[in-house]
Structure formats: structure tokens, C-alpha cells
C-alpha atoms as a PDB file:
ATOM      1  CA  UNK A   1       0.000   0.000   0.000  1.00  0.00           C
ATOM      2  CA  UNK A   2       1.517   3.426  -1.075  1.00  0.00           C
ATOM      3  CA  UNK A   3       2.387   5.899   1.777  1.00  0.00           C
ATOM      4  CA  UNK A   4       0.205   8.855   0.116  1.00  0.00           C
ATOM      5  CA  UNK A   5      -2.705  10.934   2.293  1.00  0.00           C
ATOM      6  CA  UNK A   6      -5.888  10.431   1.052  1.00  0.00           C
ATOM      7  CA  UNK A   7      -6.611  14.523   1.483  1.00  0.00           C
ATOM      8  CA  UNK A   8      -3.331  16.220   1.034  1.00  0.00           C
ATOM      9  CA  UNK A   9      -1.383  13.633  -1.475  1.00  0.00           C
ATOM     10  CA  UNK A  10       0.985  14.083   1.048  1.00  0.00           C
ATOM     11  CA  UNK A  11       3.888  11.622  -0.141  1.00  0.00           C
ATOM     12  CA  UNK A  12       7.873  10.678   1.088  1.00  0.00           C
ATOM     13  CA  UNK A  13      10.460  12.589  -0.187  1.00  0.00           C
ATOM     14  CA  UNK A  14      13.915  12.252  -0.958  1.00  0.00           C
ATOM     15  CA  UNK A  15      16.616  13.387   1.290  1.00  0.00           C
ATOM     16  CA  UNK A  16      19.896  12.713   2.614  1.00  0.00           C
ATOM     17  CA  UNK A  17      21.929  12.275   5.976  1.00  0.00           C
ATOM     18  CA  UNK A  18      25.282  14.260   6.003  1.00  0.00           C
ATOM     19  CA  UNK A  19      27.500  12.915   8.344  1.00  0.00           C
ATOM     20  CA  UNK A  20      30.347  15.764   9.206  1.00  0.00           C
ATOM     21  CA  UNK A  21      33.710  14.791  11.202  1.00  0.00           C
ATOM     22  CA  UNK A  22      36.212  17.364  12.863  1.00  0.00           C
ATOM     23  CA  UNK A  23      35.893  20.034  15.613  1.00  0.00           C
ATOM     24  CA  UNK A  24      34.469  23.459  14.516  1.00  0.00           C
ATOM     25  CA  UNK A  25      35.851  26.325  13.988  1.00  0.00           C
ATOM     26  CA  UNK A  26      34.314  27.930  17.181  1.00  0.00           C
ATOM     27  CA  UNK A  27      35.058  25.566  19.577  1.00  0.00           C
ATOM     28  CA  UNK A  28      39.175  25.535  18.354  1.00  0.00           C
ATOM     29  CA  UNK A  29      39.031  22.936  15.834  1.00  0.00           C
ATOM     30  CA  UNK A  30      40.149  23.062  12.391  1.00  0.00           C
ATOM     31  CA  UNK A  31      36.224  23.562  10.739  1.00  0.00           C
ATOM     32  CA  UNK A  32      33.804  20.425  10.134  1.00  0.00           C
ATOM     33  CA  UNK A  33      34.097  18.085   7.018  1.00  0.00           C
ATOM     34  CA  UNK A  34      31.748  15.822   4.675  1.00  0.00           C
ATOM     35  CA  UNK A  35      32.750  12.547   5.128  1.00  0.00           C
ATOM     36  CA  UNK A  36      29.642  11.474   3.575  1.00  0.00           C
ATOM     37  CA  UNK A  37      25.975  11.520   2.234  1.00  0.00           C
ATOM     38  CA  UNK A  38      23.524   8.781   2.232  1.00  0.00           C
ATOM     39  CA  UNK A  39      20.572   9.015   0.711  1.00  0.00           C
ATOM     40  CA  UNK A  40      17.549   8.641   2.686  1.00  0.00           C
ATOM     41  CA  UNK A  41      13.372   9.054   2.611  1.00  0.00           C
ATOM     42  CA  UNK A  42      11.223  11.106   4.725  1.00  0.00           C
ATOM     43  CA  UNK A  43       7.666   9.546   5.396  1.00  0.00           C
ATOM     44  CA  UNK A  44       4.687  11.128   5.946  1.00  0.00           C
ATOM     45  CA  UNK A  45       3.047  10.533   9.425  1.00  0.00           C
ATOM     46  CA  UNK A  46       0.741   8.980   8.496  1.00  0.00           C
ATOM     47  CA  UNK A  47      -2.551   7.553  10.613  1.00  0.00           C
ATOM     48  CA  UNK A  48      -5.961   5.099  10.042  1.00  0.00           C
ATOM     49  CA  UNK A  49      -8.473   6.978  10.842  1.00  0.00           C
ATOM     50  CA  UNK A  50     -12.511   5.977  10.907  1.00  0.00           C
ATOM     51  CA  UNK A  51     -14.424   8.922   8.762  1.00  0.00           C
ATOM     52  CA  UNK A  52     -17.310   9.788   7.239  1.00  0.00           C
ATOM     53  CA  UNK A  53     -16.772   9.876   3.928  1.00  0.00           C
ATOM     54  CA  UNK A  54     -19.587  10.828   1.084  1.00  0.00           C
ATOM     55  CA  UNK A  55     -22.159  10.169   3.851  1.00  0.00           C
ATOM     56  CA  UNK A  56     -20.357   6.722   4.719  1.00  0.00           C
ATOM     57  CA  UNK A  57     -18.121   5.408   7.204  1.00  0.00           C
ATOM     58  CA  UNK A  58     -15.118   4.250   6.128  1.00  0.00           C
ATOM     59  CA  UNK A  59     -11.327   3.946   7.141  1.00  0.00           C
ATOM     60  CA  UNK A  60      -8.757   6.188   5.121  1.00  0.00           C
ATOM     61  CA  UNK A  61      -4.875   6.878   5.468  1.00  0.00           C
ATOM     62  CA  UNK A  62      -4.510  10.615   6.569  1.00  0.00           C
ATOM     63  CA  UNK A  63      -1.135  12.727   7.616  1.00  0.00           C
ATOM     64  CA  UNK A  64      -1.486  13.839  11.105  1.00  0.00           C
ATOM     65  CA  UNK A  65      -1.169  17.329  10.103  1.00  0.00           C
ATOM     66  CA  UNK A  66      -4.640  16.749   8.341  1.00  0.00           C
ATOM     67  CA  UNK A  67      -6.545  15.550  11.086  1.00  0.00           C
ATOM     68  CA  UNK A  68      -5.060  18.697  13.286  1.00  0.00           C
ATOM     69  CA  UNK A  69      -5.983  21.396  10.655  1.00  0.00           C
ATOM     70  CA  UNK A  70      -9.693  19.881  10.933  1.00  0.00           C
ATOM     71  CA  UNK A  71      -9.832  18.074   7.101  1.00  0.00           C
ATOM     72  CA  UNK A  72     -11.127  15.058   8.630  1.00  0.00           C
ATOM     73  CA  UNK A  73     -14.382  14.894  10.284  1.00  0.00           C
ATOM     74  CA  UNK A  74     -14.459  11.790  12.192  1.00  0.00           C
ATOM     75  CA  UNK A  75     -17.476   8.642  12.505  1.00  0.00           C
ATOM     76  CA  UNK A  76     -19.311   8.984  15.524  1.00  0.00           C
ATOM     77  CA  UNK A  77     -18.768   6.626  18.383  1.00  0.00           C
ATOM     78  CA  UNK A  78     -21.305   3.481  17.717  1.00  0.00           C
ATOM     79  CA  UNK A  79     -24.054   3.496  20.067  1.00  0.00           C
ATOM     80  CA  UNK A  80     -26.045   0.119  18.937  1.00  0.00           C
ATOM     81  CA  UNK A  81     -25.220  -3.166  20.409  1.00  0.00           C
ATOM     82  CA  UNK A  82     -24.538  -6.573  18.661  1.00  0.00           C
ATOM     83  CA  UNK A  83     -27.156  -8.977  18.018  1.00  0.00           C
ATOM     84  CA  UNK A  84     -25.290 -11.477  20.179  1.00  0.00           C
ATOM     85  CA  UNK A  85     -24.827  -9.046  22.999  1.00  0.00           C
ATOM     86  CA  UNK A  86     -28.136  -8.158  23.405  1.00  0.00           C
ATOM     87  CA  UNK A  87     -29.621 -11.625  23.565  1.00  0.00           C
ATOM     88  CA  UNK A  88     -27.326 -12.675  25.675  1.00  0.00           C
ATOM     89  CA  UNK A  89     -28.380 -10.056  28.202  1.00  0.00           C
ATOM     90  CA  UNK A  90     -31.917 -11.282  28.333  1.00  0.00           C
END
């Protein structure tokens, strides 16, 4: 399953780590080098949420920066009880 928001398209991207070796400038050193760069991905934080979607409930894959900007509007909490349940209560 692709790692895209269902709202935003939100999607990884492409990055890399830098690792740097010496003692800066600043602190008396001779100044930082690039020893190397690996590439690397950054994912989208992303979340299964329950929501109501074209008038049905449904789950969908939405960034957490979606939900706290208010994009999602989420199912209510279900208030009916299972067949089972209730029968066994009588």
C-alpha cells in the first residue's frame, strides 16, 4: 500500500543524511568536514483513521497534520449493540 494521504497527497520525499567529522571552527578545531551523504526518505506521518466519507463510514490513510488542521471529520462513536450481545443479556 503506497504511503500517500488520502486529502493532502501528502507523499515521502527524498533526502539525505550528512555525516560531518572534525571540531568546529568555534570551539578551536580546524572547521567540520563531509565525510559522507547517504541518501535517505522522509515519510509522511501517516494515521488510520474511521471517517465519514460521502455520507459513509469508512477507514482512510490521513497525515497527522490533516486531522489537526480539521480536514477530517471523524465517525461517531457506535451506540447500537450486537445482536449477540443483546440476547445474551436477556
Amino acid at each position: 500500500m503506497a504511503r500517500i494521504c488520502e486529502l493532502t497527497g501528502k507523499r515521502p520525499t527524498k533526502g539525505s543524511i550528512i555525516w560531518r567529522s572534525g571540531k568546529a571552527k568555534k570551539q578551536g578545531g580546524i572547521g567540520t568536514h563531509v565525510t559522507a551523504i547517504t541518501k535517505r526518505r522522509f515519510l509522511p506521518n501517516l494515521q488510520r483513521v474511521k471517517a465519514i466519507i460521502d455520507g459513509e463510514v469508512r477507514y482512510i490513510r490521513v497525515a497527522a497534520s490533516a486531522i489537526k488542521k480539521g480536514l477530517v471529520t471523524k465517525a461517531p462513536k457506535r451506540s447500537w449493540k450486537k445482536p449477540q450481545a443483546a440476547a445474551a443479556k436477556k
